[in-house]
PDB file of N, CA and C in Angstrom:
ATOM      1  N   UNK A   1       0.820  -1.200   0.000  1.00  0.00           N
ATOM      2  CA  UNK A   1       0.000   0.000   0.000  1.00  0.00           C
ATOM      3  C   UNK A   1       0.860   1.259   0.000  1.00  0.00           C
ATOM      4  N   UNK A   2       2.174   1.241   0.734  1.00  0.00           N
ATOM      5  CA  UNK A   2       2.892   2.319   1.056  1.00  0.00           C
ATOM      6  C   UNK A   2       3.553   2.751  -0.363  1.00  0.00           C
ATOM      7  N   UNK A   3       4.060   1.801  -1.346  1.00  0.00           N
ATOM      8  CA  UNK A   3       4.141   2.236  -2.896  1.00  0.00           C
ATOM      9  C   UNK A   3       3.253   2.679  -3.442  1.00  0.00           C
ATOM     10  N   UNK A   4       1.907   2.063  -3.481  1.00  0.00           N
ATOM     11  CA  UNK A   4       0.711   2.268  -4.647  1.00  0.00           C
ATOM     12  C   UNK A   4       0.535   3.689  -3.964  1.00  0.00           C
ATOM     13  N   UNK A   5       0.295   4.054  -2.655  1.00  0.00           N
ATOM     14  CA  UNK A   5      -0.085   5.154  -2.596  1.00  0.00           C
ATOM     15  C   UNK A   5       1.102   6.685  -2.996  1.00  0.00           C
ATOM     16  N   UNK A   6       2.645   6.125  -2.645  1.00  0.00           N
ATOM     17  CA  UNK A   6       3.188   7.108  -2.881  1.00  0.00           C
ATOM     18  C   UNK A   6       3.545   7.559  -4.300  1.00  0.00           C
ATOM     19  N   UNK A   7       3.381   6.267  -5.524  1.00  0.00           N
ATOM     20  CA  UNK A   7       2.927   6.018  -6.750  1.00  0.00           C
ATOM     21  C   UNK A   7       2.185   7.015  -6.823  1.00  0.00           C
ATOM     22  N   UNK A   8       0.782   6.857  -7.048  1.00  0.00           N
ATOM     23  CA  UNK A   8      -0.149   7.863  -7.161  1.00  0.00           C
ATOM     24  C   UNK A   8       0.204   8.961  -6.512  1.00  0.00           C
ATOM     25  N   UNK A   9       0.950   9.502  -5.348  1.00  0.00           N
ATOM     26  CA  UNK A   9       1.147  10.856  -5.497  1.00  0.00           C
ATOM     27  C   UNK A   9       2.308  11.471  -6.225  1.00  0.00           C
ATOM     28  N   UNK A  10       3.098  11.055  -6.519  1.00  0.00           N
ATOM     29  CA  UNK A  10       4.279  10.899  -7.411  1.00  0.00           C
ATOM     30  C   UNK A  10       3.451  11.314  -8.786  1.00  0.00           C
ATOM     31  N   UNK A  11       3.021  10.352  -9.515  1.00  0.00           N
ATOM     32  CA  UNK A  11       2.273  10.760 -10.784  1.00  0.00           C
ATOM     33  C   UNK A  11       1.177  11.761 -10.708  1.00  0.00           C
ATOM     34  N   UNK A  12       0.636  12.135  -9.553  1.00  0.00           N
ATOM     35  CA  UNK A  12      -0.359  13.894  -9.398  1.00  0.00           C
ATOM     36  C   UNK A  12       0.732  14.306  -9.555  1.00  0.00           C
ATOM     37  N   UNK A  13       2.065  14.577  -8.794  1.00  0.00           N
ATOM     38  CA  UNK A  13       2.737  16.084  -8.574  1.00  0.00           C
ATOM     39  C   UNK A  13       3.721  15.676 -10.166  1.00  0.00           C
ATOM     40  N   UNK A  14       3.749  14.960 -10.221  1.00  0.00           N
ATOM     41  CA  UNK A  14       4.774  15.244 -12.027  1.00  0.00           C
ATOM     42  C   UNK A  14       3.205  15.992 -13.447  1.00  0.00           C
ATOM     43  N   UNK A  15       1.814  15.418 -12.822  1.00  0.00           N
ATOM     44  CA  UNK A  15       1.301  15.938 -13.863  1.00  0.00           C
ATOM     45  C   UNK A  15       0.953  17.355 -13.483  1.00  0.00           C
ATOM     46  N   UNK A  16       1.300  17.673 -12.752  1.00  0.00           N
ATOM     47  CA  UNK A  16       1.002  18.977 -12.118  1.00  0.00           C
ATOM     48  C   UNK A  16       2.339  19.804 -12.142  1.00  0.00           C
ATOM     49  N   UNK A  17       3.641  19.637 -12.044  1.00  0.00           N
ATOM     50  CA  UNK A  17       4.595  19.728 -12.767  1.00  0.00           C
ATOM     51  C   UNK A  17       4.457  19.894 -14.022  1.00  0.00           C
ATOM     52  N   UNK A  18       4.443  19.133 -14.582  1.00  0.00           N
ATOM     53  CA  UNK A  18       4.411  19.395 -16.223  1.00  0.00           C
ATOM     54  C   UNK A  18       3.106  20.015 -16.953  1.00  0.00           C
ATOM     55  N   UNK A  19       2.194  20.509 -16.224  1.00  0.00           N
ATOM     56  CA  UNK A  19       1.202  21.714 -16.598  1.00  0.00           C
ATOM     57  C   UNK A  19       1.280  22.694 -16.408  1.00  0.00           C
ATOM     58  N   UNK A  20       2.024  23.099 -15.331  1.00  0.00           N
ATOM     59  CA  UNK A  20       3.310  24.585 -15.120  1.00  0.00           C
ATOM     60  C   UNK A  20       4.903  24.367 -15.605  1.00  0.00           C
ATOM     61  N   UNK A  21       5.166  23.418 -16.471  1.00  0.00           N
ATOM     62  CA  UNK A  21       6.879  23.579 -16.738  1.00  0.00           C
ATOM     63  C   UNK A  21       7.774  24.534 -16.746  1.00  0.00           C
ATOM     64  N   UNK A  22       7.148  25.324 -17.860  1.00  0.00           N
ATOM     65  CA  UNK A  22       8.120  26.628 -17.739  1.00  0.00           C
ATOM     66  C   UNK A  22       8.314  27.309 -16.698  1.00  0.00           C
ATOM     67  N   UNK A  23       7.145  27.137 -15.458  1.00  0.00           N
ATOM     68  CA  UNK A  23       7.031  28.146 -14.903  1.00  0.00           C
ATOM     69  C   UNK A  23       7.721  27.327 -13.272  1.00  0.00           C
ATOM     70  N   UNK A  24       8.697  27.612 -12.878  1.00  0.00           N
ATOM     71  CA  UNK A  24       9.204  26.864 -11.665  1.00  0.00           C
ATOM     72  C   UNK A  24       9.411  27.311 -10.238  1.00  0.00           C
ATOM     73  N   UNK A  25       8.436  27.989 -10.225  1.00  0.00           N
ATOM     74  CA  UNK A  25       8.391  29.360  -9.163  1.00  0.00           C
ATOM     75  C   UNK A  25       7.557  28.521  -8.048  1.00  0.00           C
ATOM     76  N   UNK A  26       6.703  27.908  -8.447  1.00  0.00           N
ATOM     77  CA  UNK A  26       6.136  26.924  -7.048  1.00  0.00           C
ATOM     78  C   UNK A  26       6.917  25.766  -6.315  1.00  0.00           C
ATOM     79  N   UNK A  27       7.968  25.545  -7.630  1.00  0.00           N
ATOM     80  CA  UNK A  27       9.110  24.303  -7.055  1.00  0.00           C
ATOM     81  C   UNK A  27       7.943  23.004  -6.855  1.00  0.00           C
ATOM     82  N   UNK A  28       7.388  22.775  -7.993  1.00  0.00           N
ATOM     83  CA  UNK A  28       6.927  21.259  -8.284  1.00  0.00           C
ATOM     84  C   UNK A  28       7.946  20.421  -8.792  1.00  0.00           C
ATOM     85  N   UNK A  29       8.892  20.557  -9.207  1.00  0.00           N
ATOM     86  CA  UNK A  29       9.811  19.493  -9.419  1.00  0.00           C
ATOM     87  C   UNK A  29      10.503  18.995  -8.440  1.00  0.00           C
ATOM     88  N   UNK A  30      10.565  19.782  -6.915  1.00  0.00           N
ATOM     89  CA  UNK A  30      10.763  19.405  -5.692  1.00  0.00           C
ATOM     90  C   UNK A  30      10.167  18.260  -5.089  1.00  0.00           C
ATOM     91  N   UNK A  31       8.670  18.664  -5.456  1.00  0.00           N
ATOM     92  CA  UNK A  31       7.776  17.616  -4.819  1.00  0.00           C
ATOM     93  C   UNK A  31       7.603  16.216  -5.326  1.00  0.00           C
ATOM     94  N   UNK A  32       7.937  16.401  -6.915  1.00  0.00           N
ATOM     95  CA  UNK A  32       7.557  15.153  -7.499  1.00  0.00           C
ATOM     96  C   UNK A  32       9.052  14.361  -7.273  1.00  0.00           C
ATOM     97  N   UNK A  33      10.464  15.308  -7.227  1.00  0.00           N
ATOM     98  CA  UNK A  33      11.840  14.192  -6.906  1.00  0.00           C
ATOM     99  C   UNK A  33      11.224  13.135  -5.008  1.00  0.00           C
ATOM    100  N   UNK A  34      10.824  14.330  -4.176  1.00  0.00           N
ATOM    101  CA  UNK A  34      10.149  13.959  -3.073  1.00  0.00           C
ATOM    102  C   UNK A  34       9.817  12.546  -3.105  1.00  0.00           C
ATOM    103  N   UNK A  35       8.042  12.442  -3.859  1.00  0.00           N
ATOM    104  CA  UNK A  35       7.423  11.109  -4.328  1.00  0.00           C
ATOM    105  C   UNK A  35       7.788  10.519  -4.977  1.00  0.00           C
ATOM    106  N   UNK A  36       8.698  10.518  -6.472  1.00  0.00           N
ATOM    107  CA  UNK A  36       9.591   9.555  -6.664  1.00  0.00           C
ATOM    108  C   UNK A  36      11.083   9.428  -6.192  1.00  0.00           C
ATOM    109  N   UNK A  37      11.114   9.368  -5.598  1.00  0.00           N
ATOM    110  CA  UNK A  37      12.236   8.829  -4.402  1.00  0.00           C
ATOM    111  C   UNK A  37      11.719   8.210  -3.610  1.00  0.00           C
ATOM    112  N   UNK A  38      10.413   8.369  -2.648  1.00  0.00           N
ATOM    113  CA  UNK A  38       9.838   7.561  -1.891  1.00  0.00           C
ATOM    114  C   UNK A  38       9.121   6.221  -2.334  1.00  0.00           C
ATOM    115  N   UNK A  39       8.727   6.516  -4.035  1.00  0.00           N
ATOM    116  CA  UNK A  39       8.334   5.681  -4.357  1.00  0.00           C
ATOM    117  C   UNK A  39       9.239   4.579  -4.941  1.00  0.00           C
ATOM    118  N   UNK A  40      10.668   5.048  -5.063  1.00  0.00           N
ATOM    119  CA  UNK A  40      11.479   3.886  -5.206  1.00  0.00           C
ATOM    120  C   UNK A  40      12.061   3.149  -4.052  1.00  0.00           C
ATOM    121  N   UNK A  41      12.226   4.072  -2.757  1.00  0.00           N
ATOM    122  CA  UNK A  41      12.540   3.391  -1.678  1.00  0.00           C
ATOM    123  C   UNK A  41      11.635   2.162  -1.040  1.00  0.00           C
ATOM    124  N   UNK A  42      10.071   2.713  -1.116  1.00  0.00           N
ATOM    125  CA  UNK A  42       9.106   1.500  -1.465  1.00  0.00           C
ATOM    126  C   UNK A  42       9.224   0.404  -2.135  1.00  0.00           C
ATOM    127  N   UNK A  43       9.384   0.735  -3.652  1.00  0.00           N
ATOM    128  CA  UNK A  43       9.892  -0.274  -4.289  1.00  0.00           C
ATOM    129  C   UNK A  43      10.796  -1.316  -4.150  1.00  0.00           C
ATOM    130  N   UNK A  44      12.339  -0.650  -3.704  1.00  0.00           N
ATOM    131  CA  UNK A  44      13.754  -1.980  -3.170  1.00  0.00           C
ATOM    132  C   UNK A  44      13.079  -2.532  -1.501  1.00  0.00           C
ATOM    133  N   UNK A  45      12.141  -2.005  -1.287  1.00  0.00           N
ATOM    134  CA  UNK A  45      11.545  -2.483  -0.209  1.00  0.00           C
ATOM    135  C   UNK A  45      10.762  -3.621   0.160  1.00  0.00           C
ATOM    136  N   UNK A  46       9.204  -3.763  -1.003  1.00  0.00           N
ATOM    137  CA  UNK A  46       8.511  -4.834  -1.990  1.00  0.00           C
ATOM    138  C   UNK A  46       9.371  -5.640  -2.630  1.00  0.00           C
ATOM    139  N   UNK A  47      10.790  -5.233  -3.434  1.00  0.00           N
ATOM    140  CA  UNK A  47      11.712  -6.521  -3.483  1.00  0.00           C
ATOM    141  C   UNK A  47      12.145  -7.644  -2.758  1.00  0.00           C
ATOM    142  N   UNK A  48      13.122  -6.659  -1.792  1.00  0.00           N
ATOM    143  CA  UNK A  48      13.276  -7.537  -0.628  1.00  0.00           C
ATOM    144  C   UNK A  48      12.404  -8.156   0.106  1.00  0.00           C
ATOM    145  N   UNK A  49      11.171  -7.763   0.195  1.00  0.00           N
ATOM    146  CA  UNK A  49       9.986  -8.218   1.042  1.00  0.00           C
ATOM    147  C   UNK A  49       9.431  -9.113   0.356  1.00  0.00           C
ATOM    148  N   UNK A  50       9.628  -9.315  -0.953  1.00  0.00           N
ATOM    149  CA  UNK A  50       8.695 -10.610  -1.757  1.00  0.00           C
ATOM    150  C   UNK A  50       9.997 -11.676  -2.420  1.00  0.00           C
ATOM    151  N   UNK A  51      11.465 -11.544  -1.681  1.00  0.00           N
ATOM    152  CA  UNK A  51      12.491 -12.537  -1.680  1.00  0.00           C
ATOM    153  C   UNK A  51      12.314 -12.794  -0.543  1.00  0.00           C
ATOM    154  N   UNK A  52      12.170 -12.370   0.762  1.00  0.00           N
ATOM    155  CA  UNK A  52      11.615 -13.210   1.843  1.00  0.00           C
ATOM    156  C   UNK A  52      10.234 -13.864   1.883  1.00  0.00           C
ATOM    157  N   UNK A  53       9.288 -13.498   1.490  1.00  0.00           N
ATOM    158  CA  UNK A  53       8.246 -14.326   1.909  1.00  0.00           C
ATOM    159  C   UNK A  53       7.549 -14.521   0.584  1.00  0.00           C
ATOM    160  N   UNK A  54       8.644 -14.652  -0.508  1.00  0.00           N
ATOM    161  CA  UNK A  54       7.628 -15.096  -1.898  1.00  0.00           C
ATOM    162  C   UNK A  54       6.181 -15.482  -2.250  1.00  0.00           C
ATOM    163  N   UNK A  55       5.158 -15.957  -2.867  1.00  0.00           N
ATOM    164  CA  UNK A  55       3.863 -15.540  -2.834  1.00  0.00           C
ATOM    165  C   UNK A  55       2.827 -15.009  -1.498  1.00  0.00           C
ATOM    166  N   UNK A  56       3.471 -15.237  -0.229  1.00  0.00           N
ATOM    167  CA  UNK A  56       2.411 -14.694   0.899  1.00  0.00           C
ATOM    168  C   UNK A  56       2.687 -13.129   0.794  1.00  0.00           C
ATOM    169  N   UNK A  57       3.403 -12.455   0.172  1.00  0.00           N
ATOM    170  CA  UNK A  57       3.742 -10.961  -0.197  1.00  0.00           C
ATOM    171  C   UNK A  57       2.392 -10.750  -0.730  1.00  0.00           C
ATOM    172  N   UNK A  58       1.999 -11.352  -1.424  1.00  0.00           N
ATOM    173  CA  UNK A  58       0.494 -10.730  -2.332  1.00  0.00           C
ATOM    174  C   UNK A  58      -0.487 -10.450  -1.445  1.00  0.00           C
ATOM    175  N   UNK A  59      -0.802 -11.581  -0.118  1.00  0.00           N
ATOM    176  CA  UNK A  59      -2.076 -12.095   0.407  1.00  0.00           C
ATOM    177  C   UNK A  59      -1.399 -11.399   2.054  1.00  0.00           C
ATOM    178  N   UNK A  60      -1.855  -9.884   2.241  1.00  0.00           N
ATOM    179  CA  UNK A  60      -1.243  -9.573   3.146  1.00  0.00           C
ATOM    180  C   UNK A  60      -2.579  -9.636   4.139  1.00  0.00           C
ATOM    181  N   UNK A  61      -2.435  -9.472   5.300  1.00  0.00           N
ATOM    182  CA  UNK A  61      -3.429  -9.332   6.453  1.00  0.00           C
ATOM    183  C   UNK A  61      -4.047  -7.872   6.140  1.00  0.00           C
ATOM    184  N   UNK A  62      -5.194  -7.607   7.127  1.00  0.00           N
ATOM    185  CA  UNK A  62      -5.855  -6.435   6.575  1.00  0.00           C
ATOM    186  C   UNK A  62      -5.353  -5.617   7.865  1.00  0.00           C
ATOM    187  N   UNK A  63      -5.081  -6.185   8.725  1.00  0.00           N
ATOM    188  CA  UNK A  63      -4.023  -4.792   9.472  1.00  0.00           C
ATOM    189  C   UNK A  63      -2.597  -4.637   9.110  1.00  0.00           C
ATOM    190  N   UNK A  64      -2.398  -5.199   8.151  1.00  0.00           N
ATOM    191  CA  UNK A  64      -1.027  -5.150   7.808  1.00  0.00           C
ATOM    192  C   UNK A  64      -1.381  -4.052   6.444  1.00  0.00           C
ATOM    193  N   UNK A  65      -1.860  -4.453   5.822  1.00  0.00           N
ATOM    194  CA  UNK A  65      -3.044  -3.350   4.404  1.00  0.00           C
ATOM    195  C   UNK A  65      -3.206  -1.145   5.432  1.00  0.00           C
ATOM    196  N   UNK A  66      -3.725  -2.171   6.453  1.00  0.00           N
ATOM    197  CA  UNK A  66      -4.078  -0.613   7.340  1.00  0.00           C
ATOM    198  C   UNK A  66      -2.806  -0.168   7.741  1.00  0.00           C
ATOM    199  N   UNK A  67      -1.949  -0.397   8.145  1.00  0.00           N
ATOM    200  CA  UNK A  67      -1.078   0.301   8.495  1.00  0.00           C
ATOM    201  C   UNK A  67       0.212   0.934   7.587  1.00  0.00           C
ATOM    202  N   UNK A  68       0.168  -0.071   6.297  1.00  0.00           N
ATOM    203  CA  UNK A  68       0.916   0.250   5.783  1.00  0.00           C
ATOM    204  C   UNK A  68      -0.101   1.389   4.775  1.00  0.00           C
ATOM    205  N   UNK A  69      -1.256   1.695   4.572  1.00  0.00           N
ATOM    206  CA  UNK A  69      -1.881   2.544   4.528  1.00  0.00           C
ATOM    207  C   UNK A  69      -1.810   3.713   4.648  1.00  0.00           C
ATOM    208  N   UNK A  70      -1.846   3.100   6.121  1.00  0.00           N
ATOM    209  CA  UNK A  70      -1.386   4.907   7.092  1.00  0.00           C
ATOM    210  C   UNK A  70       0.123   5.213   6.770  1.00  0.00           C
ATOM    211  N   UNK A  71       1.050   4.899   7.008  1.00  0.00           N
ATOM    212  CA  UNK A  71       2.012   4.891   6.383  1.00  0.00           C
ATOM    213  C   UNK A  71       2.258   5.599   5.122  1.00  0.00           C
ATOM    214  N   UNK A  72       1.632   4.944   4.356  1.00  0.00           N
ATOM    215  CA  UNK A  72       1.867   5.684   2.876  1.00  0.00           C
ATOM    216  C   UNK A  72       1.208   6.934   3.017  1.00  0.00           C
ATOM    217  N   UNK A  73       0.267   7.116   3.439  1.00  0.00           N
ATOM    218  CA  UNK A  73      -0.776   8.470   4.155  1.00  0.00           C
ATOM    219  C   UNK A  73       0.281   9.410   4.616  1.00  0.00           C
ATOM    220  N   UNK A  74       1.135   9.163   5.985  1.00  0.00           N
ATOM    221  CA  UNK A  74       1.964  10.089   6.244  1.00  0.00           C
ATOM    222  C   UNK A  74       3.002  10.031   5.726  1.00  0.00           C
ATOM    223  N   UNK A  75       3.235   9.594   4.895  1.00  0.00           N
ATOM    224  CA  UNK A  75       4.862  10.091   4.059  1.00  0.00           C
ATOM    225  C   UNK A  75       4.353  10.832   3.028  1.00  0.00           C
ATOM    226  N   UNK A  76       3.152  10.786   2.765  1.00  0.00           N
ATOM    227  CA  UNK A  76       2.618  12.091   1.405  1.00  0.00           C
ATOM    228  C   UNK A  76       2.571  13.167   1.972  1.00  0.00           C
ATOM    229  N   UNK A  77       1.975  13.226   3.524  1.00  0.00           N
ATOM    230  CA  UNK A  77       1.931  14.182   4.096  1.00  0.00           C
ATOM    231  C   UNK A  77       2.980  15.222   4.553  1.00  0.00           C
ATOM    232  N   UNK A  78       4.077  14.184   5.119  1.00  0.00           N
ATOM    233  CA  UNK A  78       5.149  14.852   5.114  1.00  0.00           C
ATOM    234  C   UNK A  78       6.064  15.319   3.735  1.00  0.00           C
ATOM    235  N   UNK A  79       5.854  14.395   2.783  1.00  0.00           N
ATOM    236  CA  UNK A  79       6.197  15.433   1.536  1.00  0.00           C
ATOM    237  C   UNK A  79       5.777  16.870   1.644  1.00  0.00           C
ATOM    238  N   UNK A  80       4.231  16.631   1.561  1.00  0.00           N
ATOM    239  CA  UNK A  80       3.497  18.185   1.501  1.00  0.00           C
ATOM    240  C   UNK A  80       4.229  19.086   2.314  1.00  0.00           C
ATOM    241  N   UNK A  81       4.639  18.737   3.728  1.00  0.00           N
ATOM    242  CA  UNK A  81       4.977  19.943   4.600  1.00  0.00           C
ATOM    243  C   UNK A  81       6.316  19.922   4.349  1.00  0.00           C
ATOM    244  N   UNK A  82       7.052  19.134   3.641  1.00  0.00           N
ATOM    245  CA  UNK A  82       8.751  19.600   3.788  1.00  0.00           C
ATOM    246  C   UNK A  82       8.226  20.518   2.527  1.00  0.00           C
ATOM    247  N   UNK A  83       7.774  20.627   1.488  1.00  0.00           N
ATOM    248  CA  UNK A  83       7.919  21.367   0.379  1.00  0.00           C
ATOM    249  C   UNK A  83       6.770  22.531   0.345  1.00  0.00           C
ATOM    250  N   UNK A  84       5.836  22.858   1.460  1.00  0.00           N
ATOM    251  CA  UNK A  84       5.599  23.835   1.975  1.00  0.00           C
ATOM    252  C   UNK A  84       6.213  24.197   2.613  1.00  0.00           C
ATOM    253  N   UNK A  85       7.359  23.964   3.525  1.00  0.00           N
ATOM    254  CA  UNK A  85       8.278  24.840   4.227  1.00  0.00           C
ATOM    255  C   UNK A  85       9.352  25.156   3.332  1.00  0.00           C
ATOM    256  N   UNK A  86       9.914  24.644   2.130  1.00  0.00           N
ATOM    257  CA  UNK A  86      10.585  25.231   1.118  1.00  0.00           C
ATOM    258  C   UNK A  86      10.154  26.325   0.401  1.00  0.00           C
ATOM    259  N   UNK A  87       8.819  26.697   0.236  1.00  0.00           N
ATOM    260  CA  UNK A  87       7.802  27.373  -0.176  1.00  0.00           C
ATOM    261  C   UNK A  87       8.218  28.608   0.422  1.00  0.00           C
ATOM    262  N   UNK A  88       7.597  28.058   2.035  1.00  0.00           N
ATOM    263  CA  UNK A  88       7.635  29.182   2.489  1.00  0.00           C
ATOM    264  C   UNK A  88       8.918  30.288   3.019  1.00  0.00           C
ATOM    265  N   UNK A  89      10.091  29.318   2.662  1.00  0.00           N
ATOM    266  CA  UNK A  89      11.280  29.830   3.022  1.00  0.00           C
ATOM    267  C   UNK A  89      12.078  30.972   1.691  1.00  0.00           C
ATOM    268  N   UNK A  90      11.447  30.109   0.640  1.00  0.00           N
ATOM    269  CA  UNK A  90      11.770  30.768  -1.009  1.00  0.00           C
ATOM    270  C   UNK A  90      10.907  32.090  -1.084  1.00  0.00           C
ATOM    271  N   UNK A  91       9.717  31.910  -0.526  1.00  0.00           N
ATOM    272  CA  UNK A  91       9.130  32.716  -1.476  1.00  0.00           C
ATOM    273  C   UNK A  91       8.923  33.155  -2.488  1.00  0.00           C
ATOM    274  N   UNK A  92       8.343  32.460  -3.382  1.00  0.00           N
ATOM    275  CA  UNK A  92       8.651  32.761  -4.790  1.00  0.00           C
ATOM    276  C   UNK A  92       7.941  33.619  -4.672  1.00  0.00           C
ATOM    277  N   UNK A  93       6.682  34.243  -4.828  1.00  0.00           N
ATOM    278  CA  UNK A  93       6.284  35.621  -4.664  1.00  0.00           C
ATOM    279  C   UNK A  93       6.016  36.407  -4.438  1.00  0.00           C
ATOM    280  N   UNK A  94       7.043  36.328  -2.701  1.00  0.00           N
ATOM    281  CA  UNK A  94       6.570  37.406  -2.166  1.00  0.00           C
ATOM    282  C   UNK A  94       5.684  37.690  -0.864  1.00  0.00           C
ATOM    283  N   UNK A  95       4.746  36.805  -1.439  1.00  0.00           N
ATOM    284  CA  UNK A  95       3.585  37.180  -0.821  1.00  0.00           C
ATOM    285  C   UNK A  95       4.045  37.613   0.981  1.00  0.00           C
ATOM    286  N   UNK A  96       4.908  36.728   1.267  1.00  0.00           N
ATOM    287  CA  UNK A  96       5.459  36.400   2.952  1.00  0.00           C
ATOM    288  C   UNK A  96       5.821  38.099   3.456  1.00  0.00           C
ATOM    289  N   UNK A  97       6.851  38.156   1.993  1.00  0.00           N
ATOM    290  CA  UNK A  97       7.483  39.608   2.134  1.00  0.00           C
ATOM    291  C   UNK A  97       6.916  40.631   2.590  1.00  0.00           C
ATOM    292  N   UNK A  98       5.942  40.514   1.959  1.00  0.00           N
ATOM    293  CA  UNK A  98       5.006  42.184   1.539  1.00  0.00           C
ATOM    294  C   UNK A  98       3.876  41.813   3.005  1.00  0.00           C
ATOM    295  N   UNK A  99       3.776  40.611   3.503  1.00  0.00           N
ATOM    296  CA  UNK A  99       3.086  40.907   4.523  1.00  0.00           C
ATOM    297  C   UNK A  99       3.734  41.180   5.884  1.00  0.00           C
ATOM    298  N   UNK A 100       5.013  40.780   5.898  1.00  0.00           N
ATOM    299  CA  UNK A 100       5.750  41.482   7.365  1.00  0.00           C
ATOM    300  C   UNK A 100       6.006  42.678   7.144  1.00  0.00           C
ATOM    301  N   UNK A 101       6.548  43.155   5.422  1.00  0.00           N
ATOM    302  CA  UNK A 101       7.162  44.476   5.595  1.00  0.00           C
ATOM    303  C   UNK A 101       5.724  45.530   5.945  1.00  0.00           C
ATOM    304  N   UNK A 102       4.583  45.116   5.802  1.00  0.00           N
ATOM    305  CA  UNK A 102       3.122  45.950   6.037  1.00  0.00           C
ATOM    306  C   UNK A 102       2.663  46.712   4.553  1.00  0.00           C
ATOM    307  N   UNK A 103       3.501  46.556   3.718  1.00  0.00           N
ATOM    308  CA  UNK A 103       3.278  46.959   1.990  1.00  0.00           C
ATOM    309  C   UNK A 103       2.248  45.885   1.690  1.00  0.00           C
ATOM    310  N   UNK A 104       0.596  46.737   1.316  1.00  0.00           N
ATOM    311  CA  UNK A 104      -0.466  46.275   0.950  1.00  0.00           C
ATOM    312  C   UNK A 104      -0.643  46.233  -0.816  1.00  0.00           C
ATOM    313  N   UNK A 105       0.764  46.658  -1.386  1.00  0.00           N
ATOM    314  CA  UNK A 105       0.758  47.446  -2.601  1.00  0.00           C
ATOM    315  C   UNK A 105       0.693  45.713  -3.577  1.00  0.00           C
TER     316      UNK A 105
END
């Protein structure tokens, strides 16, 4: 579960990436190296895990399904907030700026 889900967020933030390309001011190519990286660490993970326990890898328990669930749940999550705090440290526009300096302009 912890691949399929970081899979699917991996492939949102690259198509969402590549519908702003030119434009790199939000730092989506951050997010999607993020999810694919996690989603390959998943991956050599499901390797090793289906050379130890060859076909019972498929037929997992359903708290084993849930947790690795949750799991995949909070590592998207924590993507989101490491690359909102890159966000918010870059500022790409500003916005942070103009509200401490008190310029409404």
């Amino acid at each position: 579960m912890t691949l399929l889900i970081t899979v699917f967020a991996a492939i949102i933030a690259t198509l969402i990436w590549y519908k702003n390309a030119p434009d790199n001011s939000m730092r989506y190519g951050t997010l999607c190296l993020m999810y694919w990286g996690a989603s390959l660490m998943w991956l050599v993970d499901a390797v090793f895990e289906y050379a130890e326990l060859g076909a019972e890898y498929f037929v997992p328990a359903g708290e084993d399904m849930l947790n690795d669930a949750f799991l995949g749940f909070c590592v998207v999550a924590l993507g989101m907030i490491i690359w909102l705090v890159i966000l918010f440290v870059k500022d790409p526009q500003g916005i942070i700026k103009k509200t401490l300096s008190g310029n409404k302009a």
